[in-house]
Each structure stands twice: as structure tokens, then as C-alpha cells.
C-alpha atoms as a PDB file:
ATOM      1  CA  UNK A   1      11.350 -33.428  17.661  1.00  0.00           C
ATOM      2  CA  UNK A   2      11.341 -29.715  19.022  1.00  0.00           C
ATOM      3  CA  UNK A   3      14.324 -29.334  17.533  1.00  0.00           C
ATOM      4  CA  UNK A   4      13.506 -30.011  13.977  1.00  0.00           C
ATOM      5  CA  UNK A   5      10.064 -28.066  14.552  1.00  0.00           C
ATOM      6  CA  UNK A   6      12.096 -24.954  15.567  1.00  0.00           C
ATOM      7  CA  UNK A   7      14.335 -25.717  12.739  1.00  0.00           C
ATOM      8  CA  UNK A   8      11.151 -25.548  10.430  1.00  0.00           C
ATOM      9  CA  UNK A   9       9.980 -21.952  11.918  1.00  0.00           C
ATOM     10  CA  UNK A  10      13.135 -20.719  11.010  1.00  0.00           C
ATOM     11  CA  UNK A  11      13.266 -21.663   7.663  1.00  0.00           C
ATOM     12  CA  UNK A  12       9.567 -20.654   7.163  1.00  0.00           C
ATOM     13  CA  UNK A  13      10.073 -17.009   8.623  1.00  0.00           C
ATOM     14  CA  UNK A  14      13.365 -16.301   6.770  1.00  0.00           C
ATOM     15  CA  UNK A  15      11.662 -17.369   3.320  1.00  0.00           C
ATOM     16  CA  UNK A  16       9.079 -15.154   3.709  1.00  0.00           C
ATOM     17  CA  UNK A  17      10.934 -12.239   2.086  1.00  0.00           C
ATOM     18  CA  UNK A  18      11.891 -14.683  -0.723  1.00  0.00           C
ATOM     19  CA  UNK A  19       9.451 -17.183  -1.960  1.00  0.00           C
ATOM     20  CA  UNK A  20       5.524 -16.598  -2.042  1.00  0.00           C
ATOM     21  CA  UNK A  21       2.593 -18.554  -3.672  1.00  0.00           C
ATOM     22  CA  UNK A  22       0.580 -15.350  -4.858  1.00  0.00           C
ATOM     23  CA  UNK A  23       0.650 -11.959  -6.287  1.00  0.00           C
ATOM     24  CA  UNK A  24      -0.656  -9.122  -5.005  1.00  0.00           C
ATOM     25  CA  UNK A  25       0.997  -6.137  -6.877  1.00  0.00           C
ATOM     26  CA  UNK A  26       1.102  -6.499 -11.186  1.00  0.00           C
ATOM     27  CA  UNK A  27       3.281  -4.241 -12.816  1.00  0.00           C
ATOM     28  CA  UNK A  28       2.591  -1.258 -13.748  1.00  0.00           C
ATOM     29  CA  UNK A  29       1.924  -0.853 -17.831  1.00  0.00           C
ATOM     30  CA  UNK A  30       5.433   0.052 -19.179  1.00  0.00           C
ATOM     31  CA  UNK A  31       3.817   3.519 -20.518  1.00  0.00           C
ATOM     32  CA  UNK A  32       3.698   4.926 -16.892  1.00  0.00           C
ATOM     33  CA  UNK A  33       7.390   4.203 -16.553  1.00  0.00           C
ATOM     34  CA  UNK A  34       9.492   6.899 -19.108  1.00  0.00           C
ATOM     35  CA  UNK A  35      12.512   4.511 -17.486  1.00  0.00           C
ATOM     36  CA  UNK A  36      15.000   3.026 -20.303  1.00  0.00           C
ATOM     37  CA  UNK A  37      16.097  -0.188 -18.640  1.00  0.00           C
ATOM     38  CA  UNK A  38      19.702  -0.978 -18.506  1.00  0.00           C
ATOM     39  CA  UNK A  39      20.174  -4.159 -19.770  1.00  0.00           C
ATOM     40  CA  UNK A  40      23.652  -4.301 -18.992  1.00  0.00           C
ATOM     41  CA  UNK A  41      23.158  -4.536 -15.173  1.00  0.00           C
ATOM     42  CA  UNK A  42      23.526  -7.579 -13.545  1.00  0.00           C
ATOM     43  CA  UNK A  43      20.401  -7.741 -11.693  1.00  0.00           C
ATOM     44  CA  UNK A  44      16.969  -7.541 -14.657  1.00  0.00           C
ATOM     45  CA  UNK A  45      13.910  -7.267 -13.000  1.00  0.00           C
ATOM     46  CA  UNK A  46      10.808  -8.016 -15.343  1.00  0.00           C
ATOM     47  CA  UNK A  47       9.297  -4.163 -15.585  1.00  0.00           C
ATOM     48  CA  UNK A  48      10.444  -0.103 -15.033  1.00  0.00           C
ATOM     49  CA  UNK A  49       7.841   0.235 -12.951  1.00  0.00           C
ATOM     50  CA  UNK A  50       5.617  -1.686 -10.268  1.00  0.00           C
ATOM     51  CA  UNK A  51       2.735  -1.025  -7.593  1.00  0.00           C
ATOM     52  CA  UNK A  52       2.913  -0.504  -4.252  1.00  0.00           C
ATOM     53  CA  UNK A  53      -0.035  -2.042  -2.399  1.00  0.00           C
ATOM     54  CA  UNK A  54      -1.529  -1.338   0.758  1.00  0.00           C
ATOM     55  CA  UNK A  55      -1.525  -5.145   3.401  1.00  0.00           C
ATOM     56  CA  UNK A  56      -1.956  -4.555   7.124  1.00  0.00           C
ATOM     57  CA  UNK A  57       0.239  -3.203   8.009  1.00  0.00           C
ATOM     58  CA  UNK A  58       2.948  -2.327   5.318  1.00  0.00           C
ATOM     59  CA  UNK A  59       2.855  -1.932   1.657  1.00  0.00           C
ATOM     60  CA  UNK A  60       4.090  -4.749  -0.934  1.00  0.00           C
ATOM     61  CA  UNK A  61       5.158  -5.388  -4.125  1.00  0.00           C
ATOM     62  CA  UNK A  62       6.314  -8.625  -6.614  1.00  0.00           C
ATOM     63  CA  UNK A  63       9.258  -7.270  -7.676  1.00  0.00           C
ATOM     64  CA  UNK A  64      10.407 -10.914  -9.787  1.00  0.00           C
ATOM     65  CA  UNK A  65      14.302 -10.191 -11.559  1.00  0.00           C
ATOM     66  CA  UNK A  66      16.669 -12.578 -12.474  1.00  0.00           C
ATOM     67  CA  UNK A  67      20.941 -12.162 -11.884  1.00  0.00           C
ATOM     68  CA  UNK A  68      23.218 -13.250 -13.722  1.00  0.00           C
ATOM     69  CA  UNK A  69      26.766 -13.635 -12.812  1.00  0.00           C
ATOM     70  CA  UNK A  70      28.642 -11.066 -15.148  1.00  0.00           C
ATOM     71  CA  UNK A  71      32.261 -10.972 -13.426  1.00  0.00           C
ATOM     72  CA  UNK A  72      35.034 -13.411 -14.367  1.00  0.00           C
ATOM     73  CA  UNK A  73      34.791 -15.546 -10.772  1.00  0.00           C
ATOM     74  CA  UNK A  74      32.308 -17.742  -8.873  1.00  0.00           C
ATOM     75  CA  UNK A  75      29.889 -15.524  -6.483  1.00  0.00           C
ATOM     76  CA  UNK A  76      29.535 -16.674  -3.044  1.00  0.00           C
ATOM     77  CA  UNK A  77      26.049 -15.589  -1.700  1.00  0.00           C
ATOM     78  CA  UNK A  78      26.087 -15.535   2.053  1.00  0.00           C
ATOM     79  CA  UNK A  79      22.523 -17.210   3.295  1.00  0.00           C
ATOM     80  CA  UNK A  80      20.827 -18.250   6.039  1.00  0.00           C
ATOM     81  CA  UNK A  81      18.533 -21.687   5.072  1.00  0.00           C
ATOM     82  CA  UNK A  82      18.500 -19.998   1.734  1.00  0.00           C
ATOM     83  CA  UNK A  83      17.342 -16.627   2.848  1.00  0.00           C
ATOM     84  CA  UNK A  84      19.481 -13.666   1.513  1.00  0.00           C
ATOM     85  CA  UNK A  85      19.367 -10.134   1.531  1.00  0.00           C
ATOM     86  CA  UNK A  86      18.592  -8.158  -1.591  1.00  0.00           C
ATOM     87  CA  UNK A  87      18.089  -4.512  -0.847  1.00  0.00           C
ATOM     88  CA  UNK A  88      16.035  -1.810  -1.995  1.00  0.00           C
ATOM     89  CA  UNK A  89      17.637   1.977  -3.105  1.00  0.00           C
ATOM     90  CA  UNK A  90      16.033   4.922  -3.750  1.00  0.00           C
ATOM     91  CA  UNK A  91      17.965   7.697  -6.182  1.00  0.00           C
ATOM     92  CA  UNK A  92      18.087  10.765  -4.866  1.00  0.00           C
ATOM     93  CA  UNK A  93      19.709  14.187  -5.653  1.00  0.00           C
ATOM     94  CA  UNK A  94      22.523  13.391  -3.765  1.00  0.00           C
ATOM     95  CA  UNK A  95      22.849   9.469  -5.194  1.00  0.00           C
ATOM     96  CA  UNK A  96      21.588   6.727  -4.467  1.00  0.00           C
ATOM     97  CA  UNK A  97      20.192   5.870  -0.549  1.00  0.00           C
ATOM     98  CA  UNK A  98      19.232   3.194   1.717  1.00  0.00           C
ATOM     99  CA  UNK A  99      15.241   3.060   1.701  1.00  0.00           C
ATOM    100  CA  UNK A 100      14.507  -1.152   2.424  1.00  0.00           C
ATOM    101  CA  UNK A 101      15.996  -3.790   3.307  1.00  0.00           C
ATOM    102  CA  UNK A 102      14.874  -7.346   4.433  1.00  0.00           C
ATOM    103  CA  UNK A 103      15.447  -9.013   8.076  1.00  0.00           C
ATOM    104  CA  UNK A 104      16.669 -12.772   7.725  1.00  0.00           C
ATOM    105  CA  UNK A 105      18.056 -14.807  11.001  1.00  0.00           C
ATOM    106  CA  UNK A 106      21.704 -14.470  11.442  1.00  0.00           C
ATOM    107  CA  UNK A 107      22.683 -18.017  10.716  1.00  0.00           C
ATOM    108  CA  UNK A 108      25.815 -19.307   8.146  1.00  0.00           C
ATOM    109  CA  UNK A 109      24.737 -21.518   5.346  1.00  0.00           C
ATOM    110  CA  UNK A 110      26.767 -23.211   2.572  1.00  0.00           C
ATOM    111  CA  UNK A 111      26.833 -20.329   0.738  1.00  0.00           C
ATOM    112  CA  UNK A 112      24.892 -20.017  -2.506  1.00  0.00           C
ATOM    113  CA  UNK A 113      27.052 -19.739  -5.757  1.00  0.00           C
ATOM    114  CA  UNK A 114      26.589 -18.439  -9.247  1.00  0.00           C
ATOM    115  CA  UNK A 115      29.392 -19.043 -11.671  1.00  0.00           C
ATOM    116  CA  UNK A 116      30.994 -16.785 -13.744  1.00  0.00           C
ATOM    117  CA  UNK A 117      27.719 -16.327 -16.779  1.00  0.00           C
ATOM    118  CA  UNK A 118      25.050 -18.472 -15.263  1.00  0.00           C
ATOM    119  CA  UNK A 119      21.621 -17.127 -14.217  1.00  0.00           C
ATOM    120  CA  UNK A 120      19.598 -17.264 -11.199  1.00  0.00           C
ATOM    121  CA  UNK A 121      16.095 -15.833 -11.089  1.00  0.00           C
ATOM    122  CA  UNK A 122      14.647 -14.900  -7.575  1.00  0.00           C
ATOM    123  CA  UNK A 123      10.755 -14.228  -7.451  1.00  0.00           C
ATOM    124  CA  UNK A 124      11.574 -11.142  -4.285  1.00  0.00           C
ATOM    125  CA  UNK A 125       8.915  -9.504  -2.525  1.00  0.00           C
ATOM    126  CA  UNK A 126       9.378  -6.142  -0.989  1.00  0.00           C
ATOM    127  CA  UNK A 127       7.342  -6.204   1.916  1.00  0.00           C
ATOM    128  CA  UNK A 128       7.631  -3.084   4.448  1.00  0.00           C
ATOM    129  CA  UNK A 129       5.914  -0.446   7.320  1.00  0.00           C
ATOM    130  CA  UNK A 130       5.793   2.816   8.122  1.00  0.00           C
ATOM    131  CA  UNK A 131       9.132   3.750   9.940  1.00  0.00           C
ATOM    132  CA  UNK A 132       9.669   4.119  13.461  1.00  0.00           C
ATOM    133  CA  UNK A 133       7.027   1.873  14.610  1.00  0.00           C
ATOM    134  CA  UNK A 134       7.195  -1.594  16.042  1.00  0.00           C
ATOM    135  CA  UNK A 135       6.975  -3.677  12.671  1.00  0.00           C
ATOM    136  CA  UNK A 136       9.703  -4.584  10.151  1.00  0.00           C
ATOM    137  CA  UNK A 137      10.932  -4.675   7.967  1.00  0.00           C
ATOM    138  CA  UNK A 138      10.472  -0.763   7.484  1.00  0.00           C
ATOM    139  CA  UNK A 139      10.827   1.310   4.705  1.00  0.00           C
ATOM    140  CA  UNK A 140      13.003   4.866   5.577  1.00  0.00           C
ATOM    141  CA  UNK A 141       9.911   6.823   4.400  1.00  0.00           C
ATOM    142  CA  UNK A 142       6.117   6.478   3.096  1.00  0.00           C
ATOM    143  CA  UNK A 143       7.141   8.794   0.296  1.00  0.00           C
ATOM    144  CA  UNK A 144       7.512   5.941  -1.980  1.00  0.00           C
ATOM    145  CA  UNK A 145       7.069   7.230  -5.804  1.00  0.00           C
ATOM    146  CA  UNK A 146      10.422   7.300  -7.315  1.00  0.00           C
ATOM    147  CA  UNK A 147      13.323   5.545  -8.904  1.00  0.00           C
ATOM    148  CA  UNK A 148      14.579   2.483  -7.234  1.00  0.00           C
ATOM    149  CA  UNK A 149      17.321  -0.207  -7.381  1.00  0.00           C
ATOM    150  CA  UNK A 150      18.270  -3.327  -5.727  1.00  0.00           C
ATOM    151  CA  UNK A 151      21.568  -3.865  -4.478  1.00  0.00           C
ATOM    152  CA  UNK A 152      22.713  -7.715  -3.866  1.00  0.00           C
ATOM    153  CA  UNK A 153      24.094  -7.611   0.003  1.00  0.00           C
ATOM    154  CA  UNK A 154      26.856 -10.148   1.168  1.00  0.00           C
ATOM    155  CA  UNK A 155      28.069 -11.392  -1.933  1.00  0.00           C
ATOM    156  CA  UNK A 156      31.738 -12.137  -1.834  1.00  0.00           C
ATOM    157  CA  UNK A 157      34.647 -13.499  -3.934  1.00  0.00           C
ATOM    158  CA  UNK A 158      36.673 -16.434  -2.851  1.00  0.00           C
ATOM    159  CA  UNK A 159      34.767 -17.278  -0.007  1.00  0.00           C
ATOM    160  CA  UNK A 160      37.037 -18.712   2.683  1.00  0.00           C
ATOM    161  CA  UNK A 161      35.258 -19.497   6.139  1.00  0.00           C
ATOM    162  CA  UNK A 162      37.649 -19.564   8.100  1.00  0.00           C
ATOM    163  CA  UNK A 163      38.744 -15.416   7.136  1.00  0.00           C
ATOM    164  CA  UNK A 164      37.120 -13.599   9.623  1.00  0.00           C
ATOM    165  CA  UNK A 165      35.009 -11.479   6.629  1.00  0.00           C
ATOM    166  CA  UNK A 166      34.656 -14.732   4.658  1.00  0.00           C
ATOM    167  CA  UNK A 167      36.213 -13.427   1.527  1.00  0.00           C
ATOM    168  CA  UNK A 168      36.268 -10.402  -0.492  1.00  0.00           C
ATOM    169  CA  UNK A 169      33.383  -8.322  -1.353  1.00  0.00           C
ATOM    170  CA  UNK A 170      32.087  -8.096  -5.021  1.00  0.00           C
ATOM    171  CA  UNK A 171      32.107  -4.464  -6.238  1.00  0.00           C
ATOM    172  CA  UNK A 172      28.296  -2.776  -6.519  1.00  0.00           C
ATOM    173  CA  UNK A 173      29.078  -2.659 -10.504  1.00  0.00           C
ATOM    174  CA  UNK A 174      28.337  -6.792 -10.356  1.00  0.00           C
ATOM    175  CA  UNK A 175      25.610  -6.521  -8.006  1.00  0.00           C
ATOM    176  CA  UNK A 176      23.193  -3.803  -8.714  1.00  0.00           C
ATOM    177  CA  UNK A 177      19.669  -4.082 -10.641  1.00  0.00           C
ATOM    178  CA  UNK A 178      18.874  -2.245 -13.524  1.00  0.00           C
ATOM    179  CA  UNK A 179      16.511   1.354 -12.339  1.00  0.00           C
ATOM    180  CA  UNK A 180      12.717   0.558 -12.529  1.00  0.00           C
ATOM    181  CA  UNK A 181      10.135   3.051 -10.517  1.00  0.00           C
ATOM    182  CA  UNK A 182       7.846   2.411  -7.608  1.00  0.00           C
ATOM    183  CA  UNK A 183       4.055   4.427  -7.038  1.00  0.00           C
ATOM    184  CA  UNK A 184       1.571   3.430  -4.753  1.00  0.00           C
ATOM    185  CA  UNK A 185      -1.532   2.038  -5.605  1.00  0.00           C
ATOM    186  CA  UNK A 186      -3.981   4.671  -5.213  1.00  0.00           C
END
């Protein structure tokens, strides 16, 4: 019985940076955004441009896109009870740069697939605090307005668990969102 109630907790924390029941952030109109969307990128997300608001402690946003499988072979998308790591970019003069990404427990799941031109859409949240204090997931700054991507993390080719890196990693040009811009709600 305390096993399966532990078991629950896990399941319920690592979701929490996947799956929620309410909205607190709606897109921003599109006219804010003078973003073209790519629609060639794997990764759509439903606007350019979304609001950051204020919770607690951190700042969130619904950022809701759907993926779609563009290369010629299965995905394998490493998991833990489902939870996965999508993270969050920020393009900068020099490129693009690390600015989010979510914690999930370190546990191996079946891993999720998506073949070769099917879909998958993923309601995320980006939920995150100020850096260096003793919440996270943190964001790298609180400077926030800008130009933003997701990037897909562990997502691998042939996945073979018994390889000691599980298979081979899919290339960024298969796993990377389309640009869409982030403000905060003042």
C-alpha cells in the first residue's frame, strides 16, 4: 500500500510540468507578435507570442504546441511515468541559449514513440523562479521579453536499452519549435 501511494506522488509531481486542468496565461493577440511562424518546424505551438504571469513564486505560461514526427524513423521519447523534458531557448546575439528547463524524476519508462508523420499534441506549461534561489525549476534570468523556442530533450533514434546512451540522438533540425515571443504580464 505505501508503495503504490509513493508510486502515485511520483507520477503526480512529474506531471505537473505537463498536464494541467486550467489556464492562467492566454496568448497574446497575434498583432503584438511581428513573428512569422515557421511552419516547417517540427514542434507548432498555437501563437508567436504568449504572457508571462506572475504565481507565487515564479512566473507561468500555457504554452499548448503540437509535434509531429517529420524524419523518416520512429522517435523514441525518453520518459519518466510519462513526464518528459521539453525545453525553453532564448535567441540571443550570439544564438540561441539555455533559459528553462523542467525537473522530472530520473526514472526509465517504455519510451514514448511517434512514427515517422504522426502527430502528438502536448498542452506544456512553463512554470519557473527567479534564479539562484531555493525554488525550481528556474529560469536563467527575469529578463524575460524576447524570442523563444523549445527544444525536445532526450529524443533518440533506434532506441536500444541495453546501449549504454540508449540509441542515437535525433538532430535539433527534427526537434525544435517554431520562434514565438514571451512578455510579462504587466
Amino acid at each position: 500500500m505505501r508503495s503504490s501511494r509513493k508510486h502515485a506522488l511520483v507520477v503526480a509531481i512529474s506531471m505537473l510540468g505537463v498536464v494541467s486542468c486550467s489556464k492562467s496565461a492566454e496568448p497574446a493577440p497575434e498583432n503584438q507578435s511581428a513573428l512569422d511562424p515557421d511552419r516547417t518546424a517540427p514542434i507548432q505551438t498555437d501563437s508567436t507570442s504568449y504572457l508571462l504571469v506572475r504565481e507565487e513564486r515564479g512566473w507561468r505560461a500555457d504554452i499548448p504546441f503540437r509535434f509531429r514526427n517529420v524524419a523518416t524513423d520512429t522517435i523514441y521519447i525518453v520518459n519518466c511515468n510519462g513526464a518528459f523534458s521539453v525545453a525553453l531557448e532564448q535567441k540571443a546575439a550570439q544564438g540561441w541559449r539555455p533559459f528553462w528547463s523542467p525537473i522530472i524524476n530520473g526514472c526509465f519508462s517504455p519510451p514514448l514513440t511517434v512514427a515517422p508523420g504522426d502527430t502528438r499534441s502536448v498542452p506544456w506549461i512553463v512554470w519557473g523562479a527567479a534564479p539562484g534561489g531555493n525554488v525550481g525549476p528556474a529560469f536563467a534570468d527575469t529578463t524575460f521579453d524576447g524570442v523563444y523556442r523549445f527544444v525536445w530533450q532526450n529524443v533518440l533514434f533506434n532506441y536500444e536499452p541495453q546501449r549504454e546512451s540508449l540509441g542515437d540522438t535525433v538532430p535539433l533540425r527534427f526537434r525544435v519549435s517554431n520562434e514565438f515571443a514571451l512578455q510579462v504580464k504587466r
